[in-house]
C-alpha atoms as a PDB file:
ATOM      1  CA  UNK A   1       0.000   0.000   0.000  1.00  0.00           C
ATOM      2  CA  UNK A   2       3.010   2.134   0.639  1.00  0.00           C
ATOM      3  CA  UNK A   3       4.023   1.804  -2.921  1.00  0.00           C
ATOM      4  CA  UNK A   4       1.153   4.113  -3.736  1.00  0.00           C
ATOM      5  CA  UNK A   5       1.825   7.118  -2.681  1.00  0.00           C
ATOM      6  CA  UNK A   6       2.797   9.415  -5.077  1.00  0.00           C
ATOM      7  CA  UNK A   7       5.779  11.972  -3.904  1.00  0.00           C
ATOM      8  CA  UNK A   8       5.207  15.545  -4.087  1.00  0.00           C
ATOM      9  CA  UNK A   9       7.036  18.593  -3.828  1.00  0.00           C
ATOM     10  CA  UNK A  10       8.511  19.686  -0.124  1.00  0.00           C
ATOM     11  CA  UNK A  11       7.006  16.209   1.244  1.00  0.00           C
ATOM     12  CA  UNK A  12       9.293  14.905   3.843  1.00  0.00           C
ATOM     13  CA  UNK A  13      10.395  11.293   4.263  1.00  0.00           C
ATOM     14  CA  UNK A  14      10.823   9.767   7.783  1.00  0.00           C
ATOM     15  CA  UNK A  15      13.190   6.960   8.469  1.00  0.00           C
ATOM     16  CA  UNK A  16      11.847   5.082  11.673  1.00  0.00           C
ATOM     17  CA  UNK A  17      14.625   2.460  11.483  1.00  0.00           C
ATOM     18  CA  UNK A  18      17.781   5.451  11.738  1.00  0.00           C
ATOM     19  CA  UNK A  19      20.482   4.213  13.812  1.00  0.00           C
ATOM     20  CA  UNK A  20      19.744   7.205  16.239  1.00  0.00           C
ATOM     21  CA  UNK A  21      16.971   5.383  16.995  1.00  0.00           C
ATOM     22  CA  UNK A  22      18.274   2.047  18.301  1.00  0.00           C
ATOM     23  CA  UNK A  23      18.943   3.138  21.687  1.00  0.00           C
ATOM     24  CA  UNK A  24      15.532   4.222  21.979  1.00  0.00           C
ATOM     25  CA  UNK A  25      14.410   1.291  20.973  1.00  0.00           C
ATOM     26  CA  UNK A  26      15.367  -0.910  23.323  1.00  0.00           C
ATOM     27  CA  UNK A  27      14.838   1.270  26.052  1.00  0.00           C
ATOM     28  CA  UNK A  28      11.302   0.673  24.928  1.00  0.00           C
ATOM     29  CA  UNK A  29      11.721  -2.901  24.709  1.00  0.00           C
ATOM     30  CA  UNK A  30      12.766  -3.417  27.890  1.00  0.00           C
ATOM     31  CA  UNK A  31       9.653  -1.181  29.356  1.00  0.00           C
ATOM     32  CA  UNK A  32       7.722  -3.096  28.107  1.00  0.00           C
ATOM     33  CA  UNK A  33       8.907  -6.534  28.986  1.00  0.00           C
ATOM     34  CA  UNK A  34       9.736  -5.761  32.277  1.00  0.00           C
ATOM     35  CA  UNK A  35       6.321  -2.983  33.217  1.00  0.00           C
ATOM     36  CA  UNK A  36       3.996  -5.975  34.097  1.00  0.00           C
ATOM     37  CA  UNK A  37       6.508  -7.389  36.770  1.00  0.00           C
ATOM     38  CA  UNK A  38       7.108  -4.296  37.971  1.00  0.00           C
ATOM     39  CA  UNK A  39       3.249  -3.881  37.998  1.00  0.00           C
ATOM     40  CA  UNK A  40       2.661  -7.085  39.502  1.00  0.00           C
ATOM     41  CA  UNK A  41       5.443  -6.588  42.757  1.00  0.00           C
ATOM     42  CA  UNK A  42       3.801  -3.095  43.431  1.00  0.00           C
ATOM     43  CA  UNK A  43       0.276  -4.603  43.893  1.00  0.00           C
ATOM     44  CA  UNK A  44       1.765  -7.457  46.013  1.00  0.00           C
ATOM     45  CA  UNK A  45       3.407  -4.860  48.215  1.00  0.00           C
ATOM     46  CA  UNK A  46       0.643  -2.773  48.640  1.00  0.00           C
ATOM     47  CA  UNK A  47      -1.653  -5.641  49.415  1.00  0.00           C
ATOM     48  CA  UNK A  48       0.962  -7.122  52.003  1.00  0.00           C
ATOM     49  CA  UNK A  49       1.020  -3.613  53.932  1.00  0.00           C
ATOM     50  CA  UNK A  50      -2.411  -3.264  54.024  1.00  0.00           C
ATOM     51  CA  UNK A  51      -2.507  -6.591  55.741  1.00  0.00           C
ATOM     52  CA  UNK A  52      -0.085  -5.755  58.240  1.00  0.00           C
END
């Protein structure tokens, strides 16, 4: 579907893969994988001082 476009003049290409954004990347990456956990040990602490 991409290949449909037609260019025009003063359109402006974005590059979503640049190498600048590697680093950025994988900071999201690892937000993501590690958010539930985090998620998950917050509740369980809250819940175990509430009990105490």
């Amino acid at each position: 579907m991409a290949q449909k476009f037609v260019m025009q003049d003063k359109d402006v290409l974005y590059f979503g893969n640049a190498a600048a954004n590697q680093p950025s990347k994988l900071v999201q990456l690892i937000s993501q994988l590690f958010s539930p956990v985090l998620t998950v040990t917050s509740a369980v602490s809250v819940i175990q001082n509430s009990n105490n």
